[in-house]
Protein backbone atom coordinates (compact mmCIF):
# COMPACT_ATOMS: atom_id res chain seq x y z
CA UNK A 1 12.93 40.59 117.98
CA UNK A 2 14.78 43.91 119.20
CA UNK A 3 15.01 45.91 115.64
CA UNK A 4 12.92 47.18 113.29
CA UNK A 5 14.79 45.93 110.51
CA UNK A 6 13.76 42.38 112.19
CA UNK A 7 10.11 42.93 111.14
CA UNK A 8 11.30 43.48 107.36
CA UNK A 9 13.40 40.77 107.45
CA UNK A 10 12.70 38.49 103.88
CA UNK A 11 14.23 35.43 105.21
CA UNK A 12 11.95 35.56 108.13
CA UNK A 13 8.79 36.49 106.31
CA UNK A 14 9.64 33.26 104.12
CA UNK A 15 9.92 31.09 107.20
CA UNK A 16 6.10 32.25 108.63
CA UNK A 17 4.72 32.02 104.86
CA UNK A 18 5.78 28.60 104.68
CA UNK A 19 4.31 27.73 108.63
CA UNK A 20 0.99 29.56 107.14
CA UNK A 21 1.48 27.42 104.00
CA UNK A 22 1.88 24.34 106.43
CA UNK A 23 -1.22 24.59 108.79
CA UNK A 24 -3.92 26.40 106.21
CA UNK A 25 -6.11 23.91 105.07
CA UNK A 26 -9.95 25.64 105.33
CA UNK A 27 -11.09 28.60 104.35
CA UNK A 28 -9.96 32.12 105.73
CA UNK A 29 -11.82 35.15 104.90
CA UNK A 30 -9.65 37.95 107.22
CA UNK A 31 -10.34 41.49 107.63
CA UNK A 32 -8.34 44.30 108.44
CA UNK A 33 -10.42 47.53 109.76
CA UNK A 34 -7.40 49.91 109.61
CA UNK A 35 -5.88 51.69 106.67
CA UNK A 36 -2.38 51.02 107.49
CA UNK A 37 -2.93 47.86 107.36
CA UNK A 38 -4.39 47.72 103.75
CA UNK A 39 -1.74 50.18 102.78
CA UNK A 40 1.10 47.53 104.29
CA UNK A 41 -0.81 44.72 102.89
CA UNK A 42 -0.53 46.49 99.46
CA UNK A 43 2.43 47.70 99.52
CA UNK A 44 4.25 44.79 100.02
CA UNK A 45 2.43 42.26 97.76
CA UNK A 46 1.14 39.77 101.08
CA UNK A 47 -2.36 39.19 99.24
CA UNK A 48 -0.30 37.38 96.44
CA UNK A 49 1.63 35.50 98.30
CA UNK A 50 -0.89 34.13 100.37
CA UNK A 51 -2.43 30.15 99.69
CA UNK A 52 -5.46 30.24 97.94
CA UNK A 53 -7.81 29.46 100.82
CA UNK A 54 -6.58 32.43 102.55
CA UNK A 55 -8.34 35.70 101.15
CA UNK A 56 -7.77 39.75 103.06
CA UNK A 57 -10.70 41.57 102.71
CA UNK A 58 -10.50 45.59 103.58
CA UNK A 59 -13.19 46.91 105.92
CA UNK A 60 -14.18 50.53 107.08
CA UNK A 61 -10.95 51.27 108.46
CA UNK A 62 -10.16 54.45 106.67
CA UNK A 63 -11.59 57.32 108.76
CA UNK A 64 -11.40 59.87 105.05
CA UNK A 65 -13.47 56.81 103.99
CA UNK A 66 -16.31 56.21 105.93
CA UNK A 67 -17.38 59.75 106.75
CA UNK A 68 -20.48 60.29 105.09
CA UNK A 69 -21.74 63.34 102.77
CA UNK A 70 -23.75 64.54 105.58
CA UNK A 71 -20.57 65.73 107.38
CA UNK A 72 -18.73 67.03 104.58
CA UNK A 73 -21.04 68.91 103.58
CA UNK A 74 -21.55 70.33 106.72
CA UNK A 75 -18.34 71.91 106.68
CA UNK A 76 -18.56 72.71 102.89
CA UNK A 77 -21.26 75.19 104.07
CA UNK A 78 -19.50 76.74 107.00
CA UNK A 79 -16.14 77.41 104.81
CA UNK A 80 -18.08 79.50 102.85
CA UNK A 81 -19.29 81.77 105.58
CA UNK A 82 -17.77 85.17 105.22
CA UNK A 83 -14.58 85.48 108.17
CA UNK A 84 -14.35 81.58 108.78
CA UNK A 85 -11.24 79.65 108.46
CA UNK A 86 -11.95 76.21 107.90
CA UNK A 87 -8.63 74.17 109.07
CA UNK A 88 -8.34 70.21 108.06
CA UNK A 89 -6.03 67.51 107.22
CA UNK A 90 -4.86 67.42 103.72
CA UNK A 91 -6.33 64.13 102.76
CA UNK A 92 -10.24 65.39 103.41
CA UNK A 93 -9.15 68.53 100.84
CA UNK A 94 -10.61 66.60 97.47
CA UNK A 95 -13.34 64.44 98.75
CA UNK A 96 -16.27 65.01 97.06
CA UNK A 97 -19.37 65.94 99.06
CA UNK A 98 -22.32 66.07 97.48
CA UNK A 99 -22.26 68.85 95.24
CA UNK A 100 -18.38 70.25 95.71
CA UNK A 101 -15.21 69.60 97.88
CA UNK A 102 -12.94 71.52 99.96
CA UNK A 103 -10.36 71.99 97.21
CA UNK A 104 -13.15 73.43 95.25
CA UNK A 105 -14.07 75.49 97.63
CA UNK A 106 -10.76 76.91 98.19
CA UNK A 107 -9.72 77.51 94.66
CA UNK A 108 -12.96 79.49 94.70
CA UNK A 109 -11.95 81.49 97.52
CA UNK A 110 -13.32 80.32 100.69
CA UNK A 111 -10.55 79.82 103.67
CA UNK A 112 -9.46 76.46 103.76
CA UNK A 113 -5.74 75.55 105.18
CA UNK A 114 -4.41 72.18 105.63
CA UNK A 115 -3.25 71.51 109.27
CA UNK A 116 -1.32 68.39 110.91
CA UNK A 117 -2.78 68.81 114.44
CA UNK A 118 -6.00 69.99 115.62
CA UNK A 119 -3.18 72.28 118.18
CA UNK A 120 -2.73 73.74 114.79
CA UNK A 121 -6.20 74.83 114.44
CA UNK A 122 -6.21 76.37 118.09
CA UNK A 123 -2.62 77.95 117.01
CA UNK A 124 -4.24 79.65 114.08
CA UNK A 125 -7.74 80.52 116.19
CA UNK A 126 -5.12 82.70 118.44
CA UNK A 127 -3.24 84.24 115.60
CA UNK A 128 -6.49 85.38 114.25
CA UNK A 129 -8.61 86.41 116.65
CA UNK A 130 -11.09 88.69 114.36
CA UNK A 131 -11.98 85.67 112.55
CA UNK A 132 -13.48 82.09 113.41
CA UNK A 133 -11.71 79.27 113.41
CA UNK A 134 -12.99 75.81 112.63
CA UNK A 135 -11.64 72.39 112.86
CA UNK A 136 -13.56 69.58 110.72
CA UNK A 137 -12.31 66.64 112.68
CA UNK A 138 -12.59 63.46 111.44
CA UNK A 139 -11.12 60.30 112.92
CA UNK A 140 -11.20 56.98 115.34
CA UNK A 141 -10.02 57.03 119.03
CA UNK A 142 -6.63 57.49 117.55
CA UNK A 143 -6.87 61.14 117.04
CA UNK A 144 -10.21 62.02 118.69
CA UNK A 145 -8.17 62.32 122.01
CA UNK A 146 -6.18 65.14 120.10
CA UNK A 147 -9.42 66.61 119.57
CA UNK A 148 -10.78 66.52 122.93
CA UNK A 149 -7.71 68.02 124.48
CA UNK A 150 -8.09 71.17 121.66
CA UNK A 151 -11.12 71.91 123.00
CA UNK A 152 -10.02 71.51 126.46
CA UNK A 153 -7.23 73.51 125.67
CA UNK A 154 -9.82 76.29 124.33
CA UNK A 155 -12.01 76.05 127.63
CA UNK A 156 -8.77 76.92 129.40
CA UNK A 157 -7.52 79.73 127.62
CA UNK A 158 -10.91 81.34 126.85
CA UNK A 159 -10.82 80.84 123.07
CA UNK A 160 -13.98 81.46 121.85
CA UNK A 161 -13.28 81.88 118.20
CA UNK A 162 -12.71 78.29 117.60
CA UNK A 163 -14.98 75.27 117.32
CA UNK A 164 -15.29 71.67 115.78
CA UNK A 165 -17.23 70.04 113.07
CA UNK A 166 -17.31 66.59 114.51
CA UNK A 167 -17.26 63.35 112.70
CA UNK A 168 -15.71 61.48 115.07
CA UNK A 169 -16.55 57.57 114.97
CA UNK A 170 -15.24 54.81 117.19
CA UNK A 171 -13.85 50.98 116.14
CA UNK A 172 -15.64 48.32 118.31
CA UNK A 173 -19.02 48.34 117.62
CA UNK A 174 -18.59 49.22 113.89
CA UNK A 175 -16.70 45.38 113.95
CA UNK A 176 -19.96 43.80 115.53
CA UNK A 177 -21.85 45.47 112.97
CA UNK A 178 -19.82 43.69 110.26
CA UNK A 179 -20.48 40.75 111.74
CA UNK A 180 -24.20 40.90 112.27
CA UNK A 181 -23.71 41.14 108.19
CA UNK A 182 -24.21 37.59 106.97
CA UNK A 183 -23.56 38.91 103.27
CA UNK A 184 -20.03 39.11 104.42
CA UNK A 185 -18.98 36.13 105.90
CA UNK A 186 -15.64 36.87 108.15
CA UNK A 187 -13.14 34.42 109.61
CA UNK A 188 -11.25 36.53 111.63
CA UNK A 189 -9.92 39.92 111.95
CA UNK A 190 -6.95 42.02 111.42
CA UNK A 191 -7.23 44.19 114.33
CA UNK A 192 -6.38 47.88 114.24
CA UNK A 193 -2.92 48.66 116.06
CA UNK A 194 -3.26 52.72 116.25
CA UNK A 195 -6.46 52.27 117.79
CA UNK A 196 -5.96 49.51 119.73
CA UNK A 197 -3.15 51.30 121.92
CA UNK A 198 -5.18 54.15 122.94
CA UNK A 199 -8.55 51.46 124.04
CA UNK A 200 -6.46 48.69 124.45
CA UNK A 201 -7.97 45.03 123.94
CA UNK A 202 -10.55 44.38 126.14
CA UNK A 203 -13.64 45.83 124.38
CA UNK A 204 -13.03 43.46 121.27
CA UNK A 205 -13.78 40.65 123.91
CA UNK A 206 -17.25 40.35 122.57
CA UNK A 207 -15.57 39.11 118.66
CA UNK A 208 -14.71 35.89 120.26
CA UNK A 209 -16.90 35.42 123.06
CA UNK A 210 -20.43 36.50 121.12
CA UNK A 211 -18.90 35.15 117.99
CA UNK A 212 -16.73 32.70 117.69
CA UNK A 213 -14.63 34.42 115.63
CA UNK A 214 -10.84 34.83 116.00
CA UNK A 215 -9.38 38.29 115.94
CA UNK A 216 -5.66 39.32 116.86
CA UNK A 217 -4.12 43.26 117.01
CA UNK A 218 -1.09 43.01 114.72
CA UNK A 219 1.04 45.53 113.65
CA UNK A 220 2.03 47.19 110.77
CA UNK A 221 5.37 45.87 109.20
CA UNK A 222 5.22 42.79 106.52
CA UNK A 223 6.65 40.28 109.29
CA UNK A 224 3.94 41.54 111.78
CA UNK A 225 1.44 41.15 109.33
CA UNK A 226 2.13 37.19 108.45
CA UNK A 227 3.48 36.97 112.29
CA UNK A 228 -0.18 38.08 113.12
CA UNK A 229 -2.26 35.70 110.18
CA UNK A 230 -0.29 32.60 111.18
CA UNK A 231 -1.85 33.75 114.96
CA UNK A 232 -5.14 34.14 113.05
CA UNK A 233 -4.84 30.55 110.88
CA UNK A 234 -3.89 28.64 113.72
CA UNK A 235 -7.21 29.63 115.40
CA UNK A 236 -9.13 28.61 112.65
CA UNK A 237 -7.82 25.46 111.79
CA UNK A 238 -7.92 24.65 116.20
CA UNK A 239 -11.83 26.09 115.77
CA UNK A 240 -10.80 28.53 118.50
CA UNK A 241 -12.21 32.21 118.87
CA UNK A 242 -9.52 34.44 120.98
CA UNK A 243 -8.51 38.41 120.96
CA UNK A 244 -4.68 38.00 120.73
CA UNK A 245 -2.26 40.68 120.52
CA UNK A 246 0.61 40.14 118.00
CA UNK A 247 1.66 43.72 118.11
CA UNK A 248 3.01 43.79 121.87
CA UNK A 249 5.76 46.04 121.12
CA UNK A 250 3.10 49.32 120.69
CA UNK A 251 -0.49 47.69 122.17
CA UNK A 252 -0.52 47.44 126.18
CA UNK A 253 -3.54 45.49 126.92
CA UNK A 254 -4.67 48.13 128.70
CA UNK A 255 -4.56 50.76 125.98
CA UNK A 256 -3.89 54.11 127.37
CA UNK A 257 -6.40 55.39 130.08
CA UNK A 258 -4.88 59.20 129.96
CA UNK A 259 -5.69 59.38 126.35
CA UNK A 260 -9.11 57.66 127.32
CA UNK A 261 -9.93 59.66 129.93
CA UNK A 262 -9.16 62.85 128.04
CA UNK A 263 -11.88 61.72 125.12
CA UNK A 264 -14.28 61.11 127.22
CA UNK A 265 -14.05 63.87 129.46
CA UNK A 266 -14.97 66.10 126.69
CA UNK A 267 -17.31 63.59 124.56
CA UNK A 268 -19.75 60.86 124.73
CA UNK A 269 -21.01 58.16 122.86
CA UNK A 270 -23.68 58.81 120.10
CA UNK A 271 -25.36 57.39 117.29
CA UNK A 272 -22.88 57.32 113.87
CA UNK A 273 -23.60 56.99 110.19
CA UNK A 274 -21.05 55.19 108.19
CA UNK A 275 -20.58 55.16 104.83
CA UNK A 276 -21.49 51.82 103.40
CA UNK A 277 -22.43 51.09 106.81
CA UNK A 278 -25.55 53.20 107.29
CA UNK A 279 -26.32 54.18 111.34
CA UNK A 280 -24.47 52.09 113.50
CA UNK A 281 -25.33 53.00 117.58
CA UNK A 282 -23.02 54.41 120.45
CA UNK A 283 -19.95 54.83 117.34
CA UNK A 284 -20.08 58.39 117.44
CA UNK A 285 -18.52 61.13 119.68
CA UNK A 286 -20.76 64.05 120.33
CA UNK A 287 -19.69 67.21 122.48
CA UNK A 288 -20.55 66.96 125.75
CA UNK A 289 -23.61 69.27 127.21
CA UNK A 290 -20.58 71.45 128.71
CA UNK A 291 -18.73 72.10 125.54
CA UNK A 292 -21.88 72.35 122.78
CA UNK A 293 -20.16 75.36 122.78
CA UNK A 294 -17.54 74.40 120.43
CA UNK A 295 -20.14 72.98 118.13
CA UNK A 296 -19.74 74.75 114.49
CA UNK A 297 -22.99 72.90 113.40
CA UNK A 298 -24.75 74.58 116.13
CA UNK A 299 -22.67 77.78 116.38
CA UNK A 300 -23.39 78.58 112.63
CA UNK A 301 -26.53 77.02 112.87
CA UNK A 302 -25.87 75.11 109.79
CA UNK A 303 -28.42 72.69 107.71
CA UNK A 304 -27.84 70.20 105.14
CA UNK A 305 -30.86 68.53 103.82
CA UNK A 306 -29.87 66.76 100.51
CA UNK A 307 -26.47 64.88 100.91
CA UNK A 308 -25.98 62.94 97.60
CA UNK A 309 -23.99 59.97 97.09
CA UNK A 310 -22.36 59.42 93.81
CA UNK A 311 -24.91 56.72 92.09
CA UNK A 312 -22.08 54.89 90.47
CA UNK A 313 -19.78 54.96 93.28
CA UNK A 314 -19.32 51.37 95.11
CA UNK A 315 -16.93 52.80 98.35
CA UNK A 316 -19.93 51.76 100.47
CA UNK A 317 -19.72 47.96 99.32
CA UNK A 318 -16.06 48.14 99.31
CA UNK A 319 -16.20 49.49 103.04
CA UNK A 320 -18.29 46.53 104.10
CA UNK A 321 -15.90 44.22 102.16
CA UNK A 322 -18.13 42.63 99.91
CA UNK A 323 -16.90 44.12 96.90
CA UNK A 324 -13.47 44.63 95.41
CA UNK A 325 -12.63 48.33 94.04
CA UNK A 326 -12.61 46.29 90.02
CA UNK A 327 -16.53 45.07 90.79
CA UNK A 328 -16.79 49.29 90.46
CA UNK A 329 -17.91 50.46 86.79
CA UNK A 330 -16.15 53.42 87.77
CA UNK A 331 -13.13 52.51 89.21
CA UNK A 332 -9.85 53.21 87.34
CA UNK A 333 -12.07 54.89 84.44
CA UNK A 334 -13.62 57.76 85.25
CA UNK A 335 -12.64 57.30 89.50
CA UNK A 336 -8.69 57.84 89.24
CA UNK A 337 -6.28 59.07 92.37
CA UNK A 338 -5.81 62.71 90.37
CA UNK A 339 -9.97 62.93 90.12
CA UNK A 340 -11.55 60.67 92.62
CA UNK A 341 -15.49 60.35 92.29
CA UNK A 342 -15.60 58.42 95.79
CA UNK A 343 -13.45 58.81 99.43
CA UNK A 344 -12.00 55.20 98.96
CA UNK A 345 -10.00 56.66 95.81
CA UNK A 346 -8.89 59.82 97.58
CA UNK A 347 -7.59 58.79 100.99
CA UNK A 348 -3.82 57.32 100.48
CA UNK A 349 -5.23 54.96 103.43
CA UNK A 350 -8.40 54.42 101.28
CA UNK A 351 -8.87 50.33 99.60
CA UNK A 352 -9.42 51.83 95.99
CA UNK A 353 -6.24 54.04 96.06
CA UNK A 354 -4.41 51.69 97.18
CA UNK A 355 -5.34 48.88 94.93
CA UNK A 356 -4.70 51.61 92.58
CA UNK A 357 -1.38 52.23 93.21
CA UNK A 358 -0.10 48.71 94.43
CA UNK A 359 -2.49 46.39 92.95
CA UNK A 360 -4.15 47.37 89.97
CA UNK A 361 -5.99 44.06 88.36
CA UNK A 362 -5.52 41.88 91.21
CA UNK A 363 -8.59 40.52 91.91
C-alpha cells in the first residue's frame, strides 16, 4: 500500500477481519504497551469487532501513566521554590501527586508553563537568565533522545540555569517484566511503533526466544492494527514465537542509532519504579556522572519522603492489564476526565480516559 488513506480503507479492514475471523480458533490474550495504540484501538471500535477468543488488553504504555508519585512530587516541590520555572508537557499539568498537582500549583502561583519540546525549556532558560529553569521530563526512548540532546545543547552553550527532573523509563525490559507476571497471562504483543523506530527490533528478541510468545511492531492506523493481529493470530494458531514488524513503512529494523547514540551519550541505564509495576531493573535513564549537573533533584537538593497513592485508585492493576478501568469503584464516579483521581484518567493516551471517551461500559 502507497497511501495513507489505504490504511483506513473499510473494505480492506473487512477483508483482514474476516481472514482473523477465519484462522482464530484458541485463545488470544494481546497486549499493546503504547498509548497510541489503545487510543487507535478505541477510537475506532477494533475490540468489538474482534471474535470472542480474541481479547486486547492495555499495558504500561502511557509514559503520563506509569510515572510514579515519587517523581511528581519531586517536581511539585521544586515549582514552588521561589525564581524557578518549572516547564512540562500539558498532559502531566493535572496529575495528581500525592498531596497536589501542577495545575494546583500554578493556579496558586508557582511558575509552571506548558512546553512542546524540551528545546522549549532551553529556549525559555535563555530568555530568562535570572531565573532557573527546569524541565520535568517524562517519557520512553521516544522522547528521551530529545532530552539528552537539551542537555547537550546546555553543555554547549554554557547554560547553567537549566536542569531536568528525570523520569525517564525505557520499553524492553518493562515487557519481560509483564511476562514474568503469571497473574496476567499474555499471548502476544502489540508492539510499540514510536519506540520501536528509535531502538529498532532487536532487543525484543528475548519475547520469543525466552518466551515463546509472539510479538509483532504494528502501526497505528485501524488497517495496521488488524494487518498486525492477523500477523499475531497466525502465530498462535502455528504455535510459533517470532518479533515481526508489520509497521515497515516507519520501523527500520535497525531503529535509529543517531537518536540512540545521542541518549546514551548523555544517560545510562538505572533502576525504574513503575506504577503498577513496582521497581523494574536497568528501565530507567539516569544522568550520566558528567552531566549530574543538570540534575534538579540534586541541584535543589530536593526530598520526598511520603509519596501517597490514591487508596481507591486501580491505574496500577490497569497498567499491568489485569484489570479493566469498570473493575475500579472509582472509575467514571468520582475519577472523571474533568477531575481525574488517577494518571490513567488524565493522560488522553491513558486506558481509563480512553475507555472513557470511546468505550464507556464495554467490558
Amino acid at each position: 500500500m502507497k497511501f495513507l488513506s489505504e490504511y483506513r480503507d473499510s473494505r480492506i479492514a473487512r477483508e483482514i477481519l474476516a481472514e482473523i475471523n477465519e484462522v482464530s480458533v484458541k485463545p488470544a490474550k494481546l497486549m499493546e504497551v503504547c498509548g497510541t495504540h489503545t487510543v487507535s484501538i478505541f477510537r475506532h471500535g477494533i475490540r468489538e469487532i474482534l471474535p470472542a477468543n480474541i481479547s486486547l488488553i492495555s499495558g504500561p504504555g502511557c509514559p503520563v501513566c506509569v510515572t510514579p508519585n515519587k517523581h511528581i512530587d519531586e517536581a511539585l516541590e521544586i515549582c514552588r521554590i521561589p525564581n524557578v520555572i518549572l516547564a512540562t508537557f500539558g498532559d502531566m499539568m493535572k496529575v495528581p501527586g500525592s498531596k497536589s498537582s501542577l495545575y494546583a500549583e500554578k493556579a496558586a502561583g508557582a511558575d509552571v508553563r506548558v512546553v512542546y519540546s524540551t528545546m522549549d525549556a532551553i529556549e525559555l532558560a535563555k530568555e530568562n537568565p535570572g531565573k532557573e529553569v527546569v524541565f520535568f521530563g517524562i517519557g520512553f526512548e521516544t522522547t528521551s533522545p530529545t532530552i539528552a540532546a537539551a542537555v547537550l545543547r546546555a553543555e554547549r552553550e554554557g547554560i547553567e540555569n537549566f536542569s531536568v527532573v528525570g523520569a525517564q523509563k525505557t520499553i524492553p525490559e518493562a515487557i519481560r517484566a509483564l511476562l514474568a507476571d503469571n497473574e496476567i497471562g499474555i499471548n502476544g504483543f502489540i508492539l510499540p511503533g514510536h519506540v520501536s523506530a528509535i531502538i529498532g527490533v532487536e532487543t525484543y528478541k528475548f519475547i520469543a526466544g525466552d518466551f515463546r510468545i509472539p510479538a509483532v511492531v504494528i502501526g497505528f492506523e485501524p488497517v495496521d492494527i488488524l494487518q498486525g493481529i492477523l500477523m499475531l493470530v497466525r502465530q498462535v494458531e502455528e504455535g510459533q514465537a517470532r518479533v515481526e514488524i508489520q509497521y515497515t513503512r516507519g520501523v527500520p529494523v535497525e531503529g535509529n542509532p543517531q537518536a540512540i547514540k545521542v541518549l546514551y551519550s548523555v544517560f545510562e541505564q538505572g533502576d525504574a519504579i513503575w506504577r503498577g509495576i513496582g521497581k523494574i531493573p536497568g528501565t530507567g535513564l539516569v544522568l550520566k556522572k558528567q552531566y549530574q549537573k543538570y540534575d534538579a533533584v540534586k541541584k535543589f537538593g530536593v526530598q520526598t519522603t511520603e509519596n501517597k497513592e490514591h487508596p481507591g485508585c486501580k491505574c496500577g492493576d490497569v497498567l499491568r492489564g489485569v484489570k479493566t478501568p469498570p473493575e475500579c469503584g472509582l472509575y467514571a464516579k468520582v475519577c472523571l476526565p474533568e477531575h481525574p483521581v488517577g494518571p490513567c484518567m488524565v493522560s488522553v493516551e491513558g486506558t481509563c480516559a480512553a475507555f472513557y471517551r470511546y468505550g464507556k461500559g464495554v467490558s
